[in-house]
PDB file of N, CA and C in Angstrom:
ATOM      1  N   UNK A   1     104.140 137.756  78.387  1.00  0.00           N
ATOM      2  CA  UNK A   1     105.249 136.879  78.070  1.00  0.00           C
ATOM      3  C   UNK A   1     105.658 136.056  79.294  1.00  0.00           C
ATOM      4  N   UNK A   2     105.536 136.419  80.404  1.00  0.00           N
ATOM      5  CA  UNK A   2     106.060 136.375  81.954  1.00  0.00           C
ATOM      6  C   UNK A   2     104.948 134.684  82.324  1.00  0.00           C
ATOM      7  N   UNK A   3     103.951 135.379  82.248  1.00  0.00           N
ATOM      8  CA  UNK A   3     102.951 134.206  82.059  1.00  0.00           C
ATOM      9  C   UNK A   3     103.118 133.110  81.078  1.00  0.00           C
ATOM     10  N   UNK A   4     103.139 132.797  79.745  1.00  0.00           N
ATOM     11  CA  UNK A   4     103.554 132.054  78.858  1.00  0.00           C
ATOM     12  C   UNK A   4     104.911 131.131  79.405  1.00  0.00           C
ATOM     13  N   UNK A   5     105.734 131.912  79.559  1.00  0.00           N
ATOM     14  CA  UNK A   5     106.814 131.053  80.261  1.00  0.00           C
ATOM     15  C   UNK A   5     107.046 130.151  81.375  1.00  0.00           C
ATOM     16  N   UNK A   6     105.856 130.656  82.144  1.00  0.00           N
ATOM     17  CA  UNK A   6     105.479 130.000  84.007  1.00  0.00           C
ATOM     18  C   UNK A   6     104.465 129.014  83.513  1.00  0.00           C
ATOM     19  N   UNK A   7     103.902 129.068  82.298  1.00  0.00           N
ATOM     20  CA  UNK A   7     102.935 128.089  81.917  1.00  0.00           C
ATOM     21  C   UNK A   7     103.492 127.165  81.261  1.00  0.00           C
ATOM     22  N   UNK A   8     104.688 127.623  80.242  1.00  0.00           N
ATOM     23  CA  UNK A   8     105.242 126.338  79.668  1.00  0.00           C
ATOM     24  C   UNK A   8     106.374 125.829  80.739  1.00  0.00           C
ATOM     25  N   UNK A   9     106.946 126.300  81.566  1.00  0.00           N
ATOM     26  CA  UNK A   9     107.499 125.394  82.904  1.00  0.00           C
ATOM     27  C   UNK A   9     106.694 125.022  83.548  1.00  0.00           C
ATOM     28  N   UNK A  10     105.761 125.468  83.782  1.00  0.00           N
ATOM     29  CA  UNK A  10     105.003 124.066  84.505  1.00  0.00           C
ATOM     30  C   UNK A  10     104.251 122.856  83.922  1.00  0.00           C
ATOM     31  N   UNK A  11     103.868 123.038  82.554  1.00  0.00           N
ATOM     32  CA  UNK A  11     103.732 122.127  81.992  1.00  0.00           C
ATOM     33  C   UNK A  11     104.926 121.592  81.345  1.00  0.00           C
ATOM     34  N   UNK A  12     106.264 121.525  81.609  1.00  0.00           N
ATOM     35  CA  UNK A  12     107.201 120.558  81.241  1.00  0.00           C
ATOM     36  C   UNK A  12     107.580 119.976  82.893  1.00  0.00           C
ATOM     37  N   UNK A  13     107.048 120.638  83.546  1.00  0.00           N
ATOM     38  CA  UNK A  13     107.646 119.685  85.070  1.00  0.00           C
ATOM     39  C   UNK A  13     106.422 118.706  85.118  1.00  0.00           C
ATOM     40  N   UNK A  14     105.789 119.039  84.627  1.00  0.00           N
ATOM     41  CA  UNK A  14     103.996 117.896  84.863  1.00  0.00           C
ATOM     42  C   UNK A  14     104.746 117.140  83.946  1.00  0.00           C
ATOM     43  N   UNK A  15     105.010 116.915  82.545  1.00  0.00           N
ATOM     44  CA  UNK A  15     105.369 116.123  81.866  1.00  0.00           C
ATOM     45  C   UNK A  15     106.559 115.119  82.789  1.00  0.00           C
ATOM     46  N   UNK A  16     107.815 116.029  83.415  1.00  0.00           N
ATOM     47  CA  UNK A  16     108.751 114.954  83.584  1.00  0.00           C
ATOM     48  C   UNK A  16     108.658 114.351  84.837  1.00  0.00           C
ATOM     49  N   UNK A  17     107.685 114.351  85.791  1.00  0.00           N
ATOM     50  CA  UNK A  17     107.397 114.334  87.293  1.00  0.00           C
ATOM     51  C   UNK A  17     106.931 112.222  87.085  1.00  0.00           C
ATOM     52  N   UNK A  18     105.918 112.350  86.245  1.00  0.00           N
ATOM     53  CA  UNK A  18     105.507 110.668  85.823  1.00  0.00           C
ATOM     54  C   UNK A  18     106.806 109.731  85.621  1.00  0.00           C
ATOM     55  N   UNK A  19     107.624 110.606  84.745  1.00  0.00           N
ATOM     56  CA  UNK A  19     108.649 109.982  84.156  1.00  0.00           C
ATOM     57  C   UNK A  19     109.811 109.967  85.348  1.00  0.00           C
ATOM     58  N   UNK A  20     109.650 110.807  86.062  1.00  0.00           N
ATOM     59  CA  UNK A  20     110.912 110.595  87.229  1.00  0.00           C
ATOM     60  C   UNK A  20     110.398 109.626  88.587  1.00  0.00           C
ATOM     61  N   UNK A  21     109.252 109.576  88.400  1.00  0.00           N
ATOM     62  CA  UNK A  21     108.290 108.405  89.571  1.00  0.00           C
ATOM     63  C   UNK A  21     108.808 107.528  89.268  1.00  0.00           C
ATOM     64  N   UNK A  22     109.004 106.727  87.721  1.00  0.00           N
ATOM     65  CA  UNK A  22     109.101 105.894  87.273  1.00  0.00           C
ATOM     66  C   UNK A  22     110.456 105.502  86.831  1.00  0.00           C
ATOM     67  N   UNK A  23     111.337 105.831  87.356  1.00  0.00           N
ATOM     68  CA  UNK A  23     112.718 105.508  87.326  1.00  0.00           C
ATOM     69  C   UNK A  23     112.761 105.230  88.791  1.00  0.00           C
ATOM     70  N   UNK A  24     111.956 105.128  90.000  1.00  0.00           N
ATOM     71  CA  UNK A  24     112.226 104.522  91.015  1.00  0.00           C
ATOM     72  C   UNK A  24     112.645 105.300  92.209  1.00  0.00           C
ATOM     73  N   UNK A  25     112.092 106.860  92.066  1.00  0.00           N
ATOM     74  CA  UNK A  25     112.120 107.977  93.089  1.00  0.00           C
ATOM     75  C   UNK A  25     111.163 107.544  94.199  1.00  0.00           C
ATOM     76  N   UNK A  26     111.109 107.668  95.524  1.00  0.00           N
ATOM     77  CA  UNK A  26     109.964 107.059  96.301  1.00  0.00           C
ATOM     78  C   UNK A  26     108.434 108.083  95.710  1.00  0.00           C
ATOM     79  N   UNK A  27     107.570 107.131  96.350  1.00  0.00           N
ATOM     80  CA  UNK A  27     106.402 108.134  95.826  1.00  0.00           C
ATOM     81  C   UNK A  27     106.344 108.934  97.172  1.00  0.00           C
ATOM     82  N   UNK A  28     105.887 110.351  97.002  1.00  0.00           N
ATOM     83  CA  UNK A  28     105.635 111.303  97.941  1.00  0.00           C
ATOM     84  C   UNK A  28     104.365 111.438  98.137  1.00  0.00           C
ATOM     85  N   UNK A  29     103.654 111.190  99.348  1.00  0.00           N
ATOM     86  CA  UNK A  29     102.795 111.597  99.515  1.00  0.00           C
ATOM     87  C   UNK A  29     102.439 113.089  99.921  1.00  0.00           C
ATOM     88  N   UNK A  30     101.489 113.666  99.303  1.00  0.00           N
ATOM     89  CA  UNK A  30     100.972 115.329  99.349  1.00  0.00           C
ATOM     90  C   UNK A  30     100.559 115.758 100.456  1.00  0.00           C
ATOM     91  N   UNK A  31      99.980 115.149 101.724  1.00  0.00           N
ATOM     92  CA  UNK A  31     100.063 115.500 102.869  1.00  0.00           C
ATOM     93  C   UNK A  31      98.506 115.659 102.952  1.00  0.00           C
ATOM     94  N   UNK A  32      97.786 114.873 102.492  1.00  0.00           N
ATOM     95  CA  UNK A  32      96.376 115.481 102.744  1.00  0.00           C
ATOM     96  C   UNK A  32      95.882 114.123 103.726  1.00  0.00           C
ATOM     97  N   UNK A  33      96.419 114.218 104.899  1.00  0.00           N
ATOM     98  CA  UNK A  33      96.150 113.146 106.159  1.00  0.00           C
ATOM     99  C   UNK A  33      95.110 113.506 106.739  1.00  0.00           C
ATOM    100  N   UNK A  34      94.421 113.023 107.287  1.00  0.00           N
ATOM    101  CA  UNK A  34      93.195 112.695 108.208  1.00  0.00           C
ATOM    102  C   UNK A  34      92.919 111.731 109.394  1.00  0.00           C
ATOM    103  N   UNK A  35      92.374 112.139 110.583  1.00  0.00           N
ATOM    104  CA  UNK A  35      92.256 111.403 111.558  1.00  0.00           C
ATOM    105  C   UNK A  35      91.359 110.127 110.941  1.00  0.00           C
ATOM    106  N   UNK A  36      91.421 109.140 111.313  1.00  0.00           N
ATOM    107  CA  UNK A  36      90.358 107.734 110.379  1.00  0.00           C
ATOM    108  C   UNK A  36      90.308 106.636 111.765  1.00  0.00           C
ATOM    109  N   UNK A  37      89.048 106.037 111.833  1.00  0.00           N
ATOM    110  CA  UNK A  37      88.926 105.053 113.013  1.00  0.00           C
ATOM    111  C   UNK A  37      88.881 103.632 111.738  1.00  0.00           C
ATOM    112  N   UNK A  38      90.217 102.785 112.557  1.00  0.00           N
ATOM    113  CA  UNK A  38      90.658 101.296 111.611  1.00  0.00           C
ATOM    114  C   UNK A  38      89.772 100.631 112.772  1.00  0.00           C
ATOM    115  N   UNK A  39      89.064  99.734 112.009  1.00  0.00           N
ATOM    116  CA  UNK A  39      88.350  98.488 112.783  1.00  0.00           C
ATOM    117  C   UNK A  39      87.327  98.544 113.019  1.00  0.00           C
ATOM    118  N   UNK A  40      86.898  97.762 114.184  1.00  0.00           N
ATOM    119  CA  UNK A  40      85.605  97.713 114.734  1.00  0.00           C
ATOM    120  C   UNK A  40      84.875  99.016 114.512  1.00  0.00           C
ATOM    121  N   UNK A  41      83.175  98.742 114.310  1.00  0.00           N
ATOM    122  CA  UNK A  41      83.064 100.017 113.802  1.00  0.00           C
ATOM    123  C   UNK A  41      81.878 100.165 114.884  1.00  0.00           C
ATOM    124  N   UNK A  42      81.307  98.822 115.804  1.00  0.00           N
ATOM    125  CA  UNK A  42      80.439  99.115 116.765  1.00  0.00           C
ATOM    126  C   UNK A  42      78.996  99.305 116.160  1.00  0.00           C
ATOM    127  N   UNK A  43      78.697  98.829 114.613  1.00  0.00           N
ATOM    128  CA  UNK A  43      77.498  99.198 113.836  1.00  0.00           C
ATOM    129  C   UNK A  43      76.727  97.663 114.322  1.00  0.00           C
ATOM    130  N   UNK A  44      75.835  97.435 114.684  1.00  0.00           N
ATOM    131  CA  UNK A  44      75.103  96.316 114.995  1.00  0.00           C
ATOM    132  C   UNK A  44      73.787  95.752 113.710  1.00  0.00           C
ATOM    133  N   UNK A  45      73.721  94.908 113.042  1.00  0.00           N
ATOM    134  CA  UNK A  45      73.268  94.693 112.270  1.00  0.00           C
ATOM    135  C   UNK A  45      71.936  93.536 112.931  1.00  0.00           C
ATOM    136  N   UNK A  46      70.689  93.497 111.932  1.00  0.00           N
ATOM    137  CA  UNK A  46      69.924  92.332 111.974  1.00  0.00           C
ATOM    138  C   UNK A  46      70.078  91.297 110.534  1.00  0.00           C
ATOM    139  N   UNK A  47      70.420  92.188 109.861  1.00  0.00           N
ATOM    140  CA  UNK A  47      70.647  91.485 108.787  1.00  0.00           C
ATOM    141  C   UNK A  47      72.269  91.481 107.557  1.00  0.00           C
ATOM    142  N   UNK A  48      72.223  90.644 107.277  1.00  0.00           N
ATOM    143  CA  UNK A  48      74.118  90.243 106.422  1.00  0.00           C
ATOM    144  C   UNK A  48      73.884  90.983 104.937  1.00  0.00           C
ATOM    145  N   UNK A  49      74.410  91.208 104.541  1.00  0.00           N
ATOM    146  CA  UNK A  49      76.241  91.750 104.916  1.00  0.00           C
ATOM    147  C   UNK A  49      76.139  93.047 106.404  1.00  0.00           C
ATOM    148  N   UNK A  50      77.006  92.706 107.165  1.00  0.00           N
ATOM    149  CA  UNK A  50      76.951  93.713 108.174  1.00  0.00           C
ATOM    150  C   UNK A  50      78.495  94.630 108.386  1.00  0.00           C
ATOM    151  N   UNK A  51      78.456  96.021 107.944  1.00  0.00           N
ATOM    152  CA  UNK A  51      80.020  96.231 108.391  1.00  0.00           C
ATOM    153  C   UNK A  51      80.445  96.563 109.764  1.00  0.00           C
ATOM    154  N   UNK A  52      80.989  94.820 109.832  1.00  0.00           N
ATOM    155  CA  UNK A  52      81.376  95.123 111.796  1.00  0.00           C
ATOM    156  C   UNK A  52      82.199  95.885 111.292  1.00  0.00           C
ATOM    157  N   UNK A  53      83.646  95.405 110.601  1.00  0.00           N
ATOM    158  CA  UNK A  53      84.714  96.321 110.525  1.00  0.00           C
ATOM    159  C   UNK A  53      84.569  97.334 109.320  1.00  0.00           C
ATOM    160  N   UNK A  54      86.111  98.181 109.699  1.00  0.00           N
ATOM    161  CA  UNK A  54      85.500  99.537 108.636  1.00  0.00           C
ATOM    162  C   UNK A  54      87.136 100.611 108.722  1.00  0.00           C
ATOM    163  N   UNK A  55      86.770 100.733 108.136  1.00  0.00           N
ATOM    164  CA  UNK A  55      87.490 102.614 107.856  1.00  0.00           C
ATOM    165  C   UNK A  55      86.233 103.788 107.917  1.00  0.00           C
ATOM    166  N   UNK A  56      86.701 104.375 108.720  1.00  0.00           N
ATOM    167  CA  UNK A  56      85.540 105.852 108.810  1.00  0.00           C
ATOM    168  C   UNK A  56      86.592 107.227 109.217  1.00  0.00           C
ATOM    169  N   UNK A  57      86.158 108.176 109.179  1.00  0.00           N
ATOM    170  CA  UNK A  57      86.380 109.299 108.913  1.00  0.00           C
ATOM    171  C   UNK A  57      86.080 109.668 110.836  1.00  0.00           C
ATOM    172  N   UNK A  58      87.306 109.618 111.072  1.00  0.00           N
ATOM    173  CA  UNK A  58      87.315 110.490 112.939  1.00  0.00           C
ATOM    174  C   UNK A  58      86.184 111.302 113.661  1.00  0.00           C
ATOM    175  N   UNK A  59      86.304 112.131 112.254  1.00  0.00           N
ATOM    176  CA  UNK A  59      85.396 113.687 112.597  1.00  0.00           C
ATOM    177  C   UNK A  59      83.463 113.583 112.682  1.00  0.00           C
ATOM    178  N   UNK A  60      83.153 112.579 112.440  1.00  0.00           N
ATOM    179  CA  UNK A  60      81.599 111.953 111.726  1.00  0.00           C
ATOM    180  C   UNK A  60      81.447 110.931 112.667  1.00  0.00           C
ATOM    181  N   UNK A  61      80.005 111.071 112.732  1.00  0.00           N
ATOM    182  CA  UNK A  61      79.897 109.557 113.537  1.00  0.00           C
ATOM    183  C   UNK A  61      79.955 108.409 112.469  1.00  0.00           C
ATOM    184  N   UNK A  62      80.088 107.058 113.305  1.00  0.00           N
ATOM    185  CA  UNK A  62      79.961 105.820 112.129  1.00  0.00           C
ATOM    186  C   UNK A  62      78.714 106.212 111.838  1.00  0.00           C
ATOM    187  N   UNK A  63      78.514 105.767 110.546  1.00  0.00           N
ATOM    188  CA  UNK A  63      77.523 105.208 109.838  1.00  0.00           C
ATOM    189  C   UNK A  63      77.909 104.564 108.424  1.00  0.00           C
ATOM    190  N   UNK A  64      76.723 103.269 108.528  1.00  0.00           N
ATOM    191  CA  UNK A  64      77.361 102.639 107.148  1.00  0.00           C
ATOM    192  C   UNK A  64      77.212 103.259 106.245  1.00  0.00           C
ATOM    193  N   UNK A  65      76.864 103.802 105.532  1.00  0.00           N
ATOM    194  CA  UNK A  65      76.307 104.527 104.275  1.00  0.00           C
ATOM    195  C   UNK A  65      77.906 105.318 103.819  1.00  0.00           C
ATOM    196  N   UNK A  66      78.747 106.131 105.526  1.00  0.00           N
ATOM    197  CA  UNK A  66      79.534 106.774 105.620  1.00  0.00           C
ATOM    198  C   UNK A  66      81.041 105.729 105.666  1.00  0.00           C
ATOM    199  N   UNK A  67      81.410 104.751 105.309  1.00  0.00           N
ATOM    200  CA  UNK A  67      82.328 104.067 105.862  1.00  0.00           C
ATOM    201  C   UNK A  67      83.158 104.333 104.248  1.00  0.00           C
ATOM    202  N   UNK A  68      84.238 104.464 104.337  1.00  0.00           N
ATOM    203  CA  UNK A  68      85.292 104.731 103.731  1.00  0.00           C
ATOM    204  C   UNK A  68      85.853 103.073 102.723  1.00  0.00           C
ATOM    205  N   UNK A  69      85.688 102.012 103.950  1.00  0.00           N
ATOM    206  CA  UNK A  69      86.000 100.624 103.873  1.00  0.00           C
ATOM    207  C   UNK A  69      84.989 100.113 104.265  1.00  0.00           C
ATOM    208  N   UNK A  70      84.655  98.763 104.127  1.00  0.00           N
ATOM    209  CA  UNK A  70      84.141  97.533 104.985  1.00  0.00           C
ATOM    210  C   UNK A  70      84.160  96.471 104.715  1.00  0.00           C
ATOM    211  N   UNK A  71      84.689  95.358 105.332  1.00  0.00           N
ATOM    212  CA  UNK A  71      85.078  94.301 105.051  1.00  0.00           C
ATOM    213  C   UNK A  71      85.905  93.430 106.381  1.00  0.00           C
ATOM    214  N   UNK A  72      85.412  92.032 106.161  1.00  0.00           N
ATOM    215  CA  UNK A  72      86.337  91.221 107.501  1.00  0.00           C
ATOM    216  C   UNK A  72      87.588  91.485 107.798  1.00  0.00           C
ATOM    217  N   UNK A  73      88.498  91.490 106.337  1.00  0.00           N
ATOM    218  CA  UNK A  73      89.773  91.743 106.613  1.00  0.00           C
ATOM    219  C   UNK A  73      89.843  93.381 106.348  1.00  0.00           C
ATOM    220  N   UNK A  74      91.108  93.703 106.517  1.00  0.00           N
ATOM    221  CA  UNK A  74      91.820  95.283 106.174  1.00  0.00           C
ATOM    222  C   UNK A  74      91.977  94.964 105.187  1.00  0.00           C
ATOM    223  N   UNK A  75      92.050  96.257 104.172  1.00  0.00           N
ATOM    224  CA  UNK A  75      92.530  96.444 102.931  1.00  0.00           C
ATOM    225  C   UNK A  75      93.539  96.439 102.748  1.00  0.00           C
ATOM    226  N   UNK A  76      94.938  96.554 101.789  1.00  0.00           N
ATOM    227  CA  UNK A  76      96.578  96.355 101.601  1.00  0.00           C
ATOM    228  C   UNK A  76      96.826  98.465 102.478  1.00  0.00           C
ATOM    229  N   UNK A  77      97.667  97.882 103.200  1.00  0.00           N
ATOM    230  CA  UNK A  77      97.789  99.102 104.505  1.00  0.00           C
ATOM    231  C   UNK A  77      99.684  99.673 103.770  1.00  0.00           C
ATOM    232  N   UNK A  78      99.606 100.604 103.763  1.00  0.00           N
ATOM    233  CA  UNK A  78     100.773 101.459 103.478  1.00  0.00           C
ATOM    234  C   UNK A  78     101.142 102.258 104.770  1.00  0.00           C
ATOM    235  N   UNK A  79     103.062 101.978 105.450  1.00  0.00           N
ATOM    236  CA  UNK A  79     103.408 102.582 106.260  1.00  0.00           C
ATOM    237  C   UNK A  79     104.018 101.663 107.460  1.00  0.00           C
ATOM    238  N   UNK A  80     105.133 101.853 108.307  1.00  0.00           N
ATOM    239  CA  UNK A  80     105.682 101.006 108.706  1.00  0.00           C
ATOM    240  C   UNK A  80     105.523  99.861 109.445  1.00  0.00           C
ATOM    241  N   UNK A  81     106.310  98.861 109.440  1.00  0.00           N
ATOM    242  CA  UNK A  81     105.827  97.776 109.529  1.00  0.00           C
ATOM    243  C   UNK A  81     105.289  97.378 111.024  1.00  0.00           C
ATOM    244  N   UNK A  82     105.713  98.389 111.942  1.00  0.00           N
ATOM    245  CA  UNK A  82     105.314  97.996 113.171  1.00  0.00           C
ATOM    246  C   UNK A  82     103.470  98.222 113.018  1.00  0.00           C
ATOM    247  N   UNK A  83     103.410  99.859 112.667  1.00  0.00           N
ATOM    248  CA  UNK A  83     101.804 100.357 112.329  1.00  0.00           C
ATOM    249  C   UNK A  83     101.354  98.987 111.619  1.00  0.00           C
ATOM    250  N   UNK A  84     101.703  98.591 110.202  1.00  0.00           N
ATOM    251  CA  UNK A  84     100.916  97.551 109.646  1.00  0.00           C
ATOM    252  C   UNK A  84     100.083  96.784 110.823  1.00  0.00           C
ATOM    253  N   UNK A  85     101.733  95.717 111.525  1.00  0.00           N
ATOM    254  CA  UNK A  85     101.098  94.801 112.485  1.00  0.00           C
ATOM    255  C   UNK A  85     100.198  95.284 113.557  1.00  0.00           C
ATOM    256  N   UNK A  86     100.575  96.470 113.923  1.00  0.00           N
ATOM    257  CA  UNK A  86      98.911  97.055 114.807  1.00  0.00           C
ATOM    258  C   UNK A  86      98.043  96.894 114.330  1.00  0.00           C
ATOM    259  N   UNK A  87      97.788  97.346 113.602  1.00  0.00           N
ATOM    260  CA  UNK A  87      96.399  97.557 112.850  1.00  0.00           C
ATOM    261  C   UNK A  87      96.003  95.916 112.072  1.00  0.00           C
ATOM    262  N   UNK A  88      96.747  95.524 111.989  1.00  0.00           N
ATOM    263  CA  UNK A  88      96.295  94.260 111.753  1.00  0.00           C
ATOM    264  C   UNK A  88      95.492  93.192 113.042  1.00  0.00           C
ATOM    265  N   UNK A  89      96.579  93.492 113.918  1.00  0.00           N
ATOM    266  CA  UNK A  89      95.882  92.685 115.072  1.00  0.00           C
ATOM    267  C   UNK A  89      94.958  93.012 115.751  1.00  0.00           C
ATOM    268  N   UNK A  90      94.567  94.164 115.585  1.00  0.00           N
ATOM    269  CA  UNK A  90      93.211  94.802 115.982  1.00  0.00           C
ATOM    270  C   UNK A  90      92.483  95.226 115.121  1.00  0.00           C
ATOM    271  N   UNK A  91      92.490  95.108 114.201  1.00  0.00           N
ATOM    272  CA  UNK A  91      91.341  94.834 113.234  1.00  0.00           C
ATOM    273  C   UNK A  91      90.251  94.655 113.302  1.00  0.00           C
ATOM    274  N   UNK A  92      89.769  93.092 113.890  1.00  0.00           N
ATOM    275  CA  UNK A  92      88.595  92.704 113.937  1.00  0.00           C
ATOM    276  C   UNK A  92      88.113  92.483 115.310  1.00  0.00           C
ATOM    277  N   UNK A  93      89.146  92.727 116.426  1.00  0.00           N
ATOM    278  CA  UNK A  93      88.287  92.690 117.204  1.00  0.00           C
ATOM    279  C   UNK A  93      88.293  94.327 118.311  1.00  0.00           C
ATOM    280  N   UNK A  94      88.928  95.128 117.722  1.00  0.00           N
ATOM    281  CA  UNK A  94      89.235  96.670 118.783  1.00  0.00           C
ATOM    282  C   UNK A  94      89.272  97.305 117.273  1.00  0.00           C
ATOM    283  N   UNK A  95      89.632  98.998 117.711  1.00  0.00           N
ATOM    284  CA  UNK A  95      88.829 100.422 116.712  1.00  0.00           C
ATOM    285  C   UNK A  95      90.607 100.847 117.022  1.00  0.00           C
ATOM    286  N   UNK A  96      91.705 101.308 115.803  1.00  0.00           N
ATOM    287  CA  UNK A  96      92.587 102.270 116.215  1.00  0.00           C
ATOM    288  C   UNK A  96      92.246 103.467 115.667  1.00  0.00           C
ATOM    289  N   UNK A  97      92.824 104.347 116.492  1.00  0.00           N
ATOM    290  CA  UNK A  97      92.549 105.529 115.803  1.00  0.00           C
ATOM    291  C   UNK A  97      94.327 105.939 115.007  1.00  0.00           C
ATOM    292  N   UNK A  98      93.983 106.337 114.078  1.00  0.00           N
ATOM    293  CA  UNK A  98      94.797 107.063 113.203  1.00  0.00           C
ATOM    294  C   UNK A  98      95.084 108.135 112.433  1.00  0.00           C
ATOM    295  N   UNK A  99      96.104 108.903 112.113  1.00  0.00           N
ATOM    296  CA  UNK A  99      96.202 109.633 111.435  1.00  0.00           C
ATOM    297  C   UNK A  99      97.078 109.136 109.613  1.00  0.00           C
ATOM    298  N   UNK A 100      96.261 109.566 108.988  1.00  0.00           N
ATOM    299  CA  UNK A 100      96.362 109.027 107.084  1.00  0.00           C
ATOM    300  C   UNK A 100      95.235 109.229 106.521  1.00  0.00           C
ATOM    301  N   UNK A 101      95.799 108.711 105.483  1.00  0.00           N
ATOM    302  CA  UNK A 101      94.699 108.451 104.342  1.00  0.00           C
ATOM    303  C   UNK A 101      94.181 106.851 103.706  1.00  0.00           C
ATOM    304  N   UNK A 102      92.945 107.717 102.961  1.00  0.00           N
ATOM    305  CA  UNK A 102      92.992 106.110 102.180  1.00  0.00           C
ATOM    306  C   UNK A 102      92.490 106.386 100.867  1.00  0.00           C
ATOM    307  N   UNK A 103      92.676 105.430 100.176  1.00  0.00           N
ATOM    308  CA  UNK A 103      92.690 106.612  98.430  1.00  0.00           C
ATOM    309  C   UNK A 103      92.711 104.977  97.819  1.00  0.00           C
ATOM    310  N   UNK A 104      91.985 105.052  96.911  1.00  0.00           N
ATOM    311  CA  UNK A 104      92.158 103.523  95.945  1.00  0.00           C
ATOM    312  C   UNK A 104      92.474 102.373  96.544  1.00  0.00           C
ATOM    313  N   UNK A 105      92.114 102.106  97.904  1.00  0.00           N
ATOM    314  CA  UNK A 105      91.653 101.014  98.382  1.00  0.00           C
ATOM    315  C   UNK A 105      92.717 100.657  98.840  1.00  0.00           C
ATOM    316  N   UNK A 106      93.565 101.530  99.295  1.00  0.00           N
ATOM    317  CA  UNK A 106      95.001 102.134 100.226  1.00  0.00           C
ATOM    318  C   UNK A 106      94.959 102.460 101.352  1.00  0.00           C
ATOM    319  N   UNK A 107      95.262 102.115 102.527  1.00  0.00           N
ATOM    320  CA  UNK A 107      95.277 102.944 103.676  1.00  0.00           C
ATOM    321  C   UNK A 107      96.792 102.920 104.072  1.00  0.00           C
ATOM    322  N   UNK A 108      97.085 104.333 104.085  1.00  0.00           N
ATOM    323  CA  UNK A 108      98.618 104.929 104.379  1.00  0.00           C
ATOM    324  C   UNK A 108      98.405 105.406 105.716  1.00  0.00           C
ATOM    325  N   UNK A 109      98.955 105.039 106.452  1.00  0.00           N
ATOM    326  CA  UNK A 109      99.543 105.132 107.726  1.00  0.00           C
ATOM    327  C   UNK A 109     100.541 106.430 107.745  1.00  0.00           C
ATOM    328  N   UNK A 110     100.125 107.335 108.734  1.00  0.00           N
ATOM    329  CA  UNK A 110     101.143 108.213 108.683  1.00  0.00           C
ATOM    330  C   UNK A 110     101.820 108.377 110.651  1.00  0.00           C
ATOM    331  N   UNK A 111     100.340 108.076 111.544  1.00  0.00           N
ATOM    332  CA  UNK A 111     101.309 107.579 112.950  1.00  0.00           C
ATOM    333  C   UNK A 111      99.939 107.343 113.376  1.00  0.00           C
ATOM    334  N   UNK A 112     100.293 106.262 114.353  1.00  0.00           N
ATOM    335  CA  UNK A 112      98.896 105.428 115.050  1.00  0.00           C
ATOM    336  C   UNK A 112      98.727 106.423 116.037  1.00  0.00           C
ATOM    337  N   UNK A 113      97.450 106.656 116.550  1.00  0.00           N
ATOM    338  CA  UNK A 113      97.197 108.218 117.738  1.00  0.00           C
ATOM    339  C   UNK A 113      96.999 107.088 119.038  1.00  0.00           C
ATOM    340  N   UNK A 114      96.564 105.802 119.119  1.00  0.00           N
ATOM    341  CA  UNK A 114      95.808 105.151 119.724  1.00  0.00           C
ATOM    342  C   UNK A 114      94.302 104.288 119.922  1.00  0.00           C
ATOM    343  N   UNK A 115      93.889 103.916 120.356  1.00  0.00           N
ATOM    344  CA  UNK A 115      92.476 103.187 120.716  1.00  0.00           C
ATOM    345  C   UNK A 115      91.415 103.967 120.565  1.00  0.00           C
ATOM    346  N   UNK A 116      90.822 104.039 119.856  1.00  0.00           N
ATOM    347  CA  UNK A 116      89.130 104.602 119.480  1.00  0.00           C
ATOM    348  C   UNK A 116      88.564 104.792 120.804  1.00  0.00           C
TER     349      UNK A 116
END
């Protein structure tokens, strides 16, 4: 019975959790952050498309195959506005290192660590 009851409360908090996002609660992020190198990715190409820049994963060496992102510009960046403008201005031509995520073509900023 003990069980049945912990199952139907949690499936009525799953139900009202969408519905309380959506009245304009901030969204919370779950905390599953990661060190990530923004920018330059130092990959040297002979032939185009080449990903100078990138999102990659801290822990791994670059490799394209391995890049998270790639593209001239950054993707739409989540997290304060000072971080944004970092990472914007070094983008394409320097590597930051960071701690976040990136999820659906998101990169959330959670605090800049410094220079790659």
């Amino acid at each position: 019975m003990k069980h049945q009851l912990r199952s139907l409360a949690v499936s009525v908090h799953c139900l009202m959790l969408p519905a309380a996002l959506a009245d304009g609660l901030p969204d919370v992020h779950n905390g599953d952050f990661t060190d990530l190198r923004v920018g330059r990715t130092n990959i040297l190409c002979y032939q185009e498309p080449c990903p100078r820049n990138g999102i990659s994963r801290a822990d791994r060496p670059i490799a394209p195959h391995d890049l998270l992102w790639s593209g001239d510009s950054a993707p739409p960046i989540r997290g304060s506005t000072e971080d944004r403008i970092r990472l914007l201005e070094h983008y394409g031509d320097g590597c930051t290192l960071i701690n976040g995520s990136f999820d659906r073509g998101v990169l959330e900023v959670a605090r800049i660590l410094g220079p790659c």
